[in-house]
N, C-alpha and C. Protein backbone atom coordinates (compact mmCIF):
# COMPACT_ATOMS: atom_id res chain seq x y z
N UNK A 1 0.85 -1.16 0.00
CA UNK A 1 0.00 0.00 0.00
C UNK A 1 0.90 1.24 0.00
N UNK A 2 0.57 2.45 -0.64
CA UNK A 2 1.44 3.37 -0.82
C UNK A 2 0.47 4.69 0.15
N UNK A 3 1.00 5.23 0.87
CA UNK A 3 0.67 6.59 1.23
C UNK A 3 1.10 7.92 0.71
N UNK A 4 0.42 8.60 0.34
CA UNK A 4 0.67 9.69 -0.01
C UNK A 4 0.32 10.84 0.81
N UNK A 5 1.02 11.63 0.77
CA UNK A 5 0.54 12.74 1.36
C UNK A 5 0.60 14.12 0.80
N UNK A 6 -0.42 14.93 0.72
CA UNK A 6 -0.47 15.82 -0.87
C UNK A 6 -0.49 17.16 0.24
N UNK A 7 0.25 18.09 -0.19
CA UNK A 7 -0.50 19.33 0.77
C UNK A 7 -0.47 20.09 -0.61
N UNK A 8 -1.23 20.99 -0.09
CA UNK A 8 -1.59 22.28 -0.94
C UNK A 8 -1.57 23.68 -0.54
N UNK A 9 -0.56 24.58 -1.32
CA UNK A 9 -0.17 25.99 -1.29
C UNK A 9 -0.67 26.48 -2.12
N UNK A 10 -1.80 27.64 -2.17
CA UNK A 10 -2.37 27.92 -3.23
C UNK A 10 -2.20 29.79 -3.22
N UNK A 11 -1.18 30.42 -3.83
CA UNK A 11 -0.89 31.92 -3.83
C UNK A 11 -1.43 32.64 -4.98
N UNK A 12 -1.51 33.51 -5.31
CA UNK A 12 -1.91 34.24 -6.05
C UNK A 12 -0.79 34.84 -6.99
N UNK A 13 -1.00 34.55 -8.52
CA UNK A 13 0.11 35.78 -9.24
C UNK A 13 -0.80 36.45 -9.90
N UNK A 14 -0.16 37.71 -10.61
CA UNK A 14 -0.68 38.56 -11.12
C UNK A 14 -2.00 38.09 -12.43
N UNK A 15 -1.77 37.00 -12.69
CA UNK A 15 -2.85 36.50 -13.53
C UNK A 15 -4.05 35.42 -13.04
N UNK A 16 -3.53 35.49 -11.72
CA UNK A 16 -4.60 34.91 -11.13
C UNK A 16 -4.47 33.31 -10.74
N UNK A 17 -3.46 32.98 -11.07
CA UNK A 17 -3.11 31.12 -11.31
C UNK A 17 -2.71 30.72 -9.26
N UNK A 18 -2.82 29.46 -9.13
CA UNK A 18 -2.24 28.79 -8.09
C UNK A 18 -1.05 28.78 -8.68
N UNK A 19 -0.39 29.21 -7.40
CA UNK A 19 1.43 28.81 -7.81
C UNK A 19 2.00 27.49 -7.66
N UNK A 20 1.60 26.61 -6.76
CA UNK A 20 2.58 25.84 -5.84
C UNK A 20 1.47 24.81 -5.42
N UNK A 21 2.12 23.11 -5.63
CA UNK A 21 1.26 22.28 -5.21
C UNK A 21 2.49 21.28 -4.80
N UNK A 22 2.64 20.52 -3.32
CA UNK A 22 3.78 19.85 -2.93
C UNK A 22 3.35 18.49 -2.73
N UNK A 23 3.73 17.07 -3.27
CA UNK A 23 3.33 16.20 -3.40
C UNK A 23 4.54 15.15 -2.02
N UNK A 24 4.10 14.61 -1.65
CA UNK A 24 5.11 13.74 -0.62
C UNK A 24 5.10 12.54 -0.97
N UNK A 25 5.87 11.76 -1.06
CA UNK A 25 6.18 10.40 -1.70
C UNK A 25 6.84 9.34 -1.17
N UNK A 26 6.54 8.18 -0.86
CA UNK A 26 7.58 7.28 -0.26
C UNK A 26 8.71 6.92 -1.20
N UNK A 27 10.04 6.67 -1.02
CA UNK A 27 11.24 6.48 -1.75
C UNK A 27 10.57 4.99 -2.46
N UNK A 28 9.59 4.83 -3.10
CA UNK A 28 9.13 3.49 -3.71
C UNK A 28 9.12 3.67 -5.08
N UNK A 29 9.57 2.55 -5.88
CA UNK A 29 9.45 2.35 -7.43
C UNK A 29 7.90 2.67 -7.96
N UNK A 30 6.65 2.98 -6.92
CA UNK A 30 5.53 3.42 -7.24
C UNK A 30 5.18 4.59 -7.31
N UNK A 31 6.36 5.29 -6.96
CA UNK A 31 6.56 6.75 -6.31
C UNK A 31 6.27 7.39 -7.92
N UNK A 32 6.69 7.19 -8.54
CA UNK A 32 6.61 7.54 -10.32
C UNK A 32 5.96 7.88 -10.92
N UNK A 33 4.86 6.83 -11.02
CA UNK A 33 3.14 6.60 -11.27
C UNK A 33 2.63 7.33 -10.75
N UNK A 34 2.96 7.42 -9.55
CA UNK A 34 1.90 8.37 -8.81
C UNK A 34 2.31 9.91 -8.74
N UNK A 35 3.40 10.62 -9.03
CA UNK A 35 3.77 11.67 -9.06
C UNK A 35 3.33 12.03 -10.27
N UNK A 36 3.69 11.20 -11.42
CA UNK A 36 3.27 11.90 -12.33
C UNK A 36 1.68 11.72 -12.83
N UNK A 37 0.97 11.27 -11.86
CA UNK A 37 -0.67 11.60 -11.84
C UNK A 37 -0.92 12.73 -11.34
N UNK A 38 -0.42 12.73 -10.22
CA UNK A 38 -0.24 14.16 -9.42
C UNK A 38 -0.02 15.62 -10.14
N UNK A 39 1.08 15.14 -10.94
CA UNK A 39 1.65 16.66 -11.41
C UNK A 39 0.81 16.87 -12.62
N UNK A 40 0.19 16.13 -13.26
CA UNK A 40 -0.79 16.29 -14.57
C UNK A 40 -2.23 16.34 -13.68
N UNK A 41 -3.06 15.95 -12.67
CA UNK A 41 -3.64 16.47 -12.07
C UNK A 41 -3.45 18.41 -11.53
N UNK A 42 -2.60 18.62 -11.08
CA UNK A 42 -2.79 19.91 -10.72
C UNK A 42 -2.69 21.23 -11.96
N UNK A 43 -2.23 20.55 -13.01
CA UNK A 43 -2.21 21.17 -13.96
C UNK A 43 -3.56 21.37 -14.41
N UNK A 44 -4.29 19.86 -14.27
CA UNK A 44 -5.70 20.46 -15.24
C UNK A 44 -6.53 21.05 -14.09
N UNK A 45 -6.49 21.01 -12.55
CA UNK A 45 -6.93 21.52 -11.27
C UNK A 45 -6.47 23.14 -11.82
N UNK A 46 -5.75 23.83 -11.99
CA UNK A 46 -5.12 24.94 -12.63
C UNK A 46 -5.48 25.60 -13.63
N UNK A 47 -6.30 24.88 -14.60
CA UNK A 47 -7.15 25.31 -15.97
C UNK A 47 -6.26 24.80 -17.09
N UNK A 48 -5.30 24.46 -16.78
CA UNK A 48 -4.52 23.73 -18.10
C UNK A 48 -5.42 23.06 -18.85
N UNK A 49 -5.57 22.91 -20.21
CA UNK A 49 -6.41 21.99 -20.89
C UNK A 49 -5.47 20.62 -21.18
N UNK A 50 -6.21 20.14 -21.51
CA UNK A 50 -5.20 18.04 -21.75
C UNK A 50 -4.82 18.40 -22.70
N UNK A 51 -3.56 18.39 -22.88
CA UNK A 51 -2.93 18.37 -24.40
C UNK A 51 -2.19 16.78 -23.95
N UNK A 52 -2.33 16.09 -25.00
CA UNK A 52 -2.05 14.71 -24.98
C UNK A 52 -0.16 14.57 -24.98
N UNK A 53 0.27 15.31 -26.11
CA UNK A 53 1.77 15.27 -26.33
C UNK A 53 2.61 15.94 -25.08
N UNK A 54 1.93 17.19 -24.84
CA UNK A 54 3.11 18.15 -23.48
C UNK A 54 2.15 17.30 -22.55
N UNK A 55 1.52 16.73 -22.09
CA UNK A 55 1.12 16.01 -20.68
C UNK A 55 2.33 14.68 -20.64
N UNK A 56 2.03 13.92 -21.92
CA UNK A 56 3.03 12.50 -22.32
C UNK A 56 4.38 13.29 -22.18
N UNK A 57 4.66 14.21 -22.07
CA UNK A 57 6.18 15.11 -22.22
C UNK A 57 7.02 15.03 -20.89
N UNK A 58 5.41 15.99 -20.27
CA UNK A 58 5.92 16.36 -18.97
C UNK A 58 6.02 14.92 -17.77
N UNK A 59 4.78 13.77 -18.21
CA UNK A 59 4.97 12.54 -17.25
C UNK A 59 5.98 11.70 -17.25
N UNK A 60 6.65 11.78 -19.17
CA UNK A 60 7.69 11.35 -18.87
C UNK A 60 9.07 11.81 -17.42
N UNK A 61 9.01 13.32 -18.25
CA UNK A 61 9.88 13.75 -17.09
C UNK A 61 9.96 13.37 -15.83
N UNK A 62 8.73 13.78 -15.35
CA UNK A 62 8.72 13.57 -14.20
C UNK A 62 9.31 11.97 -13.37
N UNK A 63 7.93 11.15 -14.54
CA UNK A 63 9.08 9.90 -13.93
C UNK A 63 10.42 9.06 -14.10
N UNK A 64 10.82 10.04 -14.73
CA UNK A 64 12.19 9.59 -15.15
C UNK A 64 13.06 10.59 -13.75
N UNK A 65 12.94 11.40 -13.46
CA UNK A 65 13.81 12.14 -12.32
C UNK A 65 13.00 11.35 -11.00
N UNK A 66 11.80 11.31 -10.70
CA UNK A 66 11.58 10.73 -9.79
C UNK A 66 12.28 8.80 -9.61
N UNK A 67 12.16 8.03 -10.34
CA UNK A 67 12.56 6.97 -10.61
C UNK A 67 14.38 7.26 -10.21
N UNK A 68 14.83 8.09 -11.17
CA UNK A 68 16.40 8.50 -10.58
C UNK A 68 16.67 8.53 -9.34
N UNK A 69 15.59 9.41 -8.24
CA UNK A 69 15.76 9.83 -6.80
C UNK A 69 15.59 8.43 -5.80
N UNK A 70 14.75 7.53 -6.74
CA UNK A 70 14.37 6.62 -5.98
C UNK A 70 15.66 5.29 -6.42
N UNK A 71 16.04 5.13 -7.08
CA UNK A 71 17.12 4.38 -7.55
C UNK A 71 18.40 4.87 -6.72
N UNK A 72 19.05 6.06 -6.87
CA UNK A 72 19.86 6.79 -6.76
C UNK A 72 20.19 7.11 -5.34
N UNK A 73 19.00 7.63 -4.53
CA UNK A 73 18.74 8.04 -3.54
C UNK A 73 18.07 7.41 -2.16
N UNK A 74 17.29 6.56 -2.79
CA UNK A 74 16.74 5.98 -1.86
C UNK A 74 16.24 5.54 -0.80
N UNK A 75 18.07 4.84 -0.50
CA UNK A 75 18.41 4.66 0.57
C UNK A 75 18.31 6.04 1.74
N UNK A 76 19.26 6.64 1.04
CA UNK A 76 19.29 8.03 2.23
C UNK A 76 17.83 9.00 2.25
N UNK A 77 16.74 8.69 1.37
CA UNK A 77 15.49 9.36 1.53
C UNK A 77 14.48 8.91 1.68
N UNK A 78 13.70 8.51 2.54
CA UNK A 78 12.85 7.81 3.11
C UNK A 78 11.41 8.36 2.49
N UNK A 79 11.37 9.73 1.94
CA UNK A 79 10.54 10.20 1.42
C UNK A 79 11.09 11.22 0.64
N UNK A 80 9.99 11.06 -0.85
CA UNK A 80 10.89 12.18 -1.69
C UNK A 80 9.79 13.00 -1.99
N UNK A 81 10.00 14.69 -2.02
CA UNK A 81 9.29 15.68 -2.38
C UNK A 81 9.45 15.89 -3.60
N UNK A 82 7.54 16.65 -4.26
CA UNK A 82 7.92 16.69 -5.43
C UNK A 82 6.60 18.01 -5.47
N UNK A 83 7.43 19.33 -6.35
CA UNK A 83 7.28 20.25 -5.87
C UNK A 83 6.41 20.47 -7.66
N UNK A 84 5.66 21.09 -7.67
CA UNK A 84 5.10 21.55 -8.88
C UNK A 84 4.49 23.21 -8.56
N UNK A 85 5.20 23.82 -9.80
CA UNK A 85 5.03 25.29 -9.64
C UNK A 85 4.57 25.94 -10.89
N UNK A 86 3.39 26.68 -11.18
CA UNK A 86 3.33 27.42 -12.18
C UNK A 86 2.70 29.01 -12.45
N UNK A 87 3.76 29.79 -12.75
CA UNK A 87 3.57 30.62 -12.92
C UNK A 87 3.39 31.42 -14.46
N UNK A 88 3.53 33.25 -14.62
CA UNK A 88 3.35 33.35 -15.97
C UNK A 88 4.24 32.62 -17.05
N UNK A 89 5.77 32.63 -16.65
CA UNK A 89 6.92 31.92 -17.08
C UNK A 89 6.72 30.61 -17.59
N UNK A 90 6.55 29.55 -16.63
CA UNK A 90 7.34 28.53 -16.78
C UNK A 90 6.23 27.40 -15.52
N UNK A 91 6.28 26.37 -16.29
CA UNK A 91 5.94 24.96 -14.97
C UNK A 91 6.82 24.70 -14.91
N UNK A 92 7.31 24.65 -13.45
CA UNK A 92 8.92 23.91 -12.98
C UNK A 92 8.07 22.84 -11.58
N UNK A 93 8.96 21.74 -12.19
CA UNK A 93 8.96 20.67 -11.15
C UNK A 93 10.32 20.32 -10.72
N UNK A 94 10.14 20.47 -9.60
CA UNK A 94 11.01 19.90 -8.25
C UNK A 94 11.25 18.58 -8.04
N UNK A 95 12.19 18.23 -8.03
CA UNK A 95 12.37 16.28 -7.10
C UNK A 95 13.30 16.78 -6.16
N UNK A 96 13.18 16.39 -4.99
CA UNK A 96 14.02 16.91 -4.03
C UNK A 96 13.92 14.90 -3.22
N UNK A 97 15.51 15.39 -2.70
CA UNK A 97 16.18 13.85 -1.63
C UNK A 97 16.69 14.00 -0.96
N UNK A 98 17.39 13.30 -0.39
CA UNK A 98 18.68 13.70 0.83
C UNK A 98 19.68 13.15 0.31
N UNK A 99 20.07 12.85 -1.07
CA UNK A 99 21.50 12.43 -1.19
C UNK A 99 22.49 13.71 -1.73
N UNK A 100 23.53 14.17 -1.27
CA UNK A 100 24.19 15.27 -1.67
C UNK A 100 24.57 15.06 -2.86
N UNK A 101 24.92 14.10 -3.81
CA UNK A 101 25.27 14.21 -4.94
C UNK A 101 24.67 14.90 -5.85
N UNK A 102 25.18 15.32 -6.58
CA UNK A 102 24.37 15.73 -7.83
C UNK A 102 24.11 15.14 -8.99
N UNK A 103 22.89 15.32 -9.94
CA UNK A 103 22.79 14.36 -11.04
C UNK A 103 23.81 14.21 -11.97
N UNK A 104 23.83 12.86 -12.14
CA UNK A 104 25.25 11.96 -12.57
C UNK A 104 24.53 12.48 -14.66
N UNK A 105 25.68 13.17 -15.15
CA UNK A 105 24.80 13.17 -16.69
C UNK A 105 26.48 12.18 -17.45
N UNK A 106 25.40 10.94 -18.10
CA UNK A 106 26.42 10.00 -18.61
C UNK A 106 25.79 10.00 -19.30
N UNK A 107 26.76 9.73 -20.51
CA UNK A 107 26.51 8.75 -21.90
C UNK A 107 26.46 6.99 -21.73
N UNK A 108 25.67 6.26 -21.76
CA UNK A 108 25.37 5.09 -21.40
C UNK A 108 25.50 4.19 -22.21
N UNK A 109 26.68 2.96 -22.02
CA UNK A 109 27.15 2.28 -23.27
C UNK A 109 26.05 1.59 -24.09
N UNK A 110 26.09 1.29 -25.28
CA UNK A 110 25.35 0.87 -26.21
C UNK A 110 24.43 -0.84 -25.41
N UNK A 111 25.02 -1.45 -24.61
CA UNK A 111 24.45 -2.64 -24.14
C UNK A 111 23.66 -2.33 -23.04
N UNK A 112 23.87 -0.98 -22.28
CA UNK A 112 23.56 -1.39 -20.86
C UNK A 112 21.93 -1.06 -20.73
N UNK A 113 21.07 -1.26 -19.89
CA UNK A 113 20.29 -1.65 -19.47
C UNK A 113 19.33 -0.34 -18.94
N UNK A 114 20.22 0.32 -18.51
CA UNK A 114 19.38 1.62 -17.79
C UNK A 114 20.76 2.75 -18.15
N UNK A 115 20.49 4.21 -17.40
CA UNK A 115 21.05 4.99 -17.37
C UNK A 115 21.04 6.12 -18.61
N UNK A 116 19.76 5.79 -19.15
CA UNK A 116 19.44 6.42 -20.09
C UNK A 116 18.00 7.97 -19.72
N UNK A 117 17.99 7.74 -18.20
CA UNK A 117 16.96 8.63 -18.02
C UNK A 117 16.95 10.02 -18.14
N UNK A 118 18.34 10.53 -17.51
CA UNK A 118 19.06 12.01 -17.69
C UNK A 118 19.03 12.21 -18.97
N UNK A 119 19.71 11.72 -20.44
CA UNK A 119 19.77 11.59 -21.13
C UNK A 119 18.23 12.21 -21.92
N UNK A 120 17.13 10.86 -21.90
CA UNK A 120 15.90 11.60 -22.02
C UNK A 120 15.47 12.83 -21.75
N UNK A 121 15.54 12.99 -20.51
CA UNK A 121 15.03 13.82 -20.06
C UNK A 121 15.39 15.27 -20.58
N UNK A 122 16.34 15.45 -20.67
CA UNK A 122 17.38 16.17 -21.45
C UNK A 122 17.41 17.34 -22.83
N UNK A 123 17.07 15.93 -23.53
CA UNK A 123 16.23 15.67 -24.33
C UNK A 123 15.12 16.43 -24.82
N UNK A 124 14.49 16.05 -24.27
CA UNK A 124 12.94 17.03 -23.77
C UNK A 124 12.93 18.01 -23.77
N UNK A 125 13.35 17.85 -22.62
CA UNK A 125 13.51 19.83 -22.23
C UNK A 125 13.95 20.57 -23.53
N UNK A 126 15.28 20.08 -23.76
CA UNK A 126 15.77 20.92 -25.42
C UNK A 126 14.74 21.09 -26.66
N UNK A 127 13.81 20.08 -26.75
CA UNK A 127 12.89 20.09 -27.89
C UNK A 127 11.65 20.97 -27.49
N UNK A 128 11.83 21.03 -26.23
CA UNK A 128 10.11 21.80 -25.60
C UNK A 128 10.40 23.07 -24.66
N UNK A 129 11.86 23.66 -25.35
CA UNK A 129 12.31 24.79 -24.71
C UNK A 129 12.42 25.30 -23.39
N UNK A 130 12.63 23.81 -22.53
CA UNK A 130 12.64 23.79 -21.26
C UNK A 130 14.96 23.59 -20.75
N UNK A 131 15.10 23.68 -19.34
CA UNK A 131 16.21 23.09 -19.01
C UNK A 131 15.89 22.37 -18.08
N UNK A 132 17.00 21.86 -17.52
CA UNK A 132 17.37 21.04 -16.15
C UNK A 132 18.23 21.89 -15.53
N UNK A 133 18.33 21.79 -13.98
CA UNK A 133 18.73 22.59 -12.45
C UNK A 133 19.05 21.60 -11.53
N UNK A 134 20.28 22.02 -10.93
CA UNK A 134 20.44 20.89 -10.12
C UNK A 134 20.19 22.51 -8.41
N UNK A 135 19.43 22.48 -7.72
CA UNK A 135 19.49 23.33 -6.42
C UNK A 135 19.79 22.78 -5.22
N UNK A 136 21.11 22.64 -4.72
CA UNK A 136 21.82 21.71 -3.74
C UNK A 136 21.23 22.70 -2.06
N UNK A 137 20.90 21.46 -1.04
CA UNK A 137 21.02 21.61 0.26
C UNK A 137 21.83 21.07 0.86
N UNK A 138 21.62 21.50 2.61
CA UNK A 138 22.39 21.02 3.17
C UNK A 138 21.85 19.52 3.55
N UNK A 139 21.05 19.16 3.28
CA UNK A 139 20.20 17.82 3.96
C UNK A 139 20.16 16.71 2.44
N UNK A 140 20.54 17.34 0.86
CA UNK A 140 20.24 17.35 -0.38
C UNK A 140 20.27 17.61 -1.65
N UNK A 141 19.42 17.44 -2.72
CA UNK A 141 19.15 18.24 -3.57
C UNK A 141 17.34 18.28 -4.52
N UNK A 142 17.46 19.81 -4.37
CA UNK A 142 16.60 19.82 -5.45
C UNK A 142 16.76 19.34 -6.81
N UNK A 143 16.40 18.82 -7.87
CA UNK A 143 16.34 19.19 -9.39
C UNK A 143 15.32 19.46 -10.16
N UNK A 144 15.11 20.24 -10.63
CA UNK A 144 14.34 21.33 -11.30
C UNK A 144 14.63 20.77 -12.70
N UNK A 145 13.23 20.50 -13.43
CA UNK A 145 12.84 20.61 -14.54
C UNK A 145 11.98 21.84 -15.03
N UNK A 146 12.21 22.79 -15.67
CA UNK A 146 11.57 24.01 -16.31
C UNK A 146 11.11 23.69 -17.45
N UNK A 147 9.73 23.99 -18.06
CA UNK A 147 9.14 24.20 -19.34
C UNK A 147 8.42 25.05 -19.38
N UNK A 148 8.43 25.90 -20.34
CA UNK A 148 7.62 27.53 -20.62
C UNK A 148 6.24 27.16 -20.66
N UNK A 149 5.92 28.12 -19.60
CA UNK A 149 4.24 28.14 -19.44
C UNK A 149 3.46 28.05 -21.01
N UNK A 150 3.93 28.59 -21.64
CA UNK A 150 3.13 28.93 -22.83
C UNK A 150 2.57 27.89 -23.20
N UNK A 151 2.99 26.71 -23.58
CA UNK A 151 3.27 25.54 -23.73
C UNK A 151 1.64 24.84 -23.12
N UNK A 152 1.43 25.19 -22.16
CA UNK A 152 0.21 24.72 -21.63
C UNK A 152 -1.31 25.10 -21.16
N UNK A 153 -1.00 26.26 -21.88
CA UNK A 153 -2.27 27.27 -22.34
C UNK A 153 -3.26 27.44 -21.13
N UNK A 154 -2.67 27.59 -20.07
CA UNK A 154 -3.32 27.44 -18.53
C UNK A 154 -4.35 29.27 -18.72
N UNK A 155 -5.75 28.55 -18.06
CA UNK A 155 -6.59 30.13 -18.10
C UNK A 155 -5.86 31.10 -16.64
């Protein structure tokens, strides 16, 4: 059984949008699935309309960095935050852990099996005029995926 725990920050910008929705997650390989229901939920909670391709865009993302935190991290994070923000700019999502490293960006030999998620993700962002952020703590790190609001035609 998976618990979740969802809170909700709901601020005001100048156009009127919710800024900020924080999703809590157990360090589980289910953690994925369910984040990225989450983060395509608050989008259409937001007025975003379903666009089939930037939703399939953004879930990839998401579970490809979440899946990383949980592979990667795991161990040292017992729970991983996952931060979704949108303003006039830009939807930026958050994966935040407790492992101090920062994301490992490899080229992944032609046989192997995994290690192709950074890569993707990457990817993405470049084709959908978004980047990647690595925002280090002392307990962690954030990483920040950015893609231009425009993109998702939010009222």
């Amino acid at each position: 059984m998976t618990l979740v725990q969802y809170h909700c920050e709901i601020t005001m910008s100048t156009t009127l949008l919710p800024t900020r929705h924080l999703i809590e997650l157990p360090s589980h390989p289910s953690a994925a699935s369910t984040a990225r229901r989450r983060v395509i939920a608050s989008l259409l909670e937001w007025g975003c309309p379903r666009d089939g391709e930037v939703h399939y865009m953004l879930g990839v993302i998401v579970s490809e960095l979440v899946t990383n935190a949980v592979t990667h991290a795991g161990r040292h994070t017992p729970r991983i935050l996952v931060t979704v923000r949108l303003d006039d700019r830009a939807v930026r999502i958050g994966i935040r852990d407790n492992h101090a490293h920062r994301l490992q960006r490899r080229a992944p030999s032609l046989c192997a099996t995994d290690g192709r998620g950074t890569v993707i993700v990457e990817a993405l962002l470049d084709e959908y005029g978004g980047h990647l952020s690595t925002e280090m703590h002392d307990d962690g790190k954030t990483i920040w995926a950015e893609v231009p609001s425009r993109l998702f035609a939010c009222r």
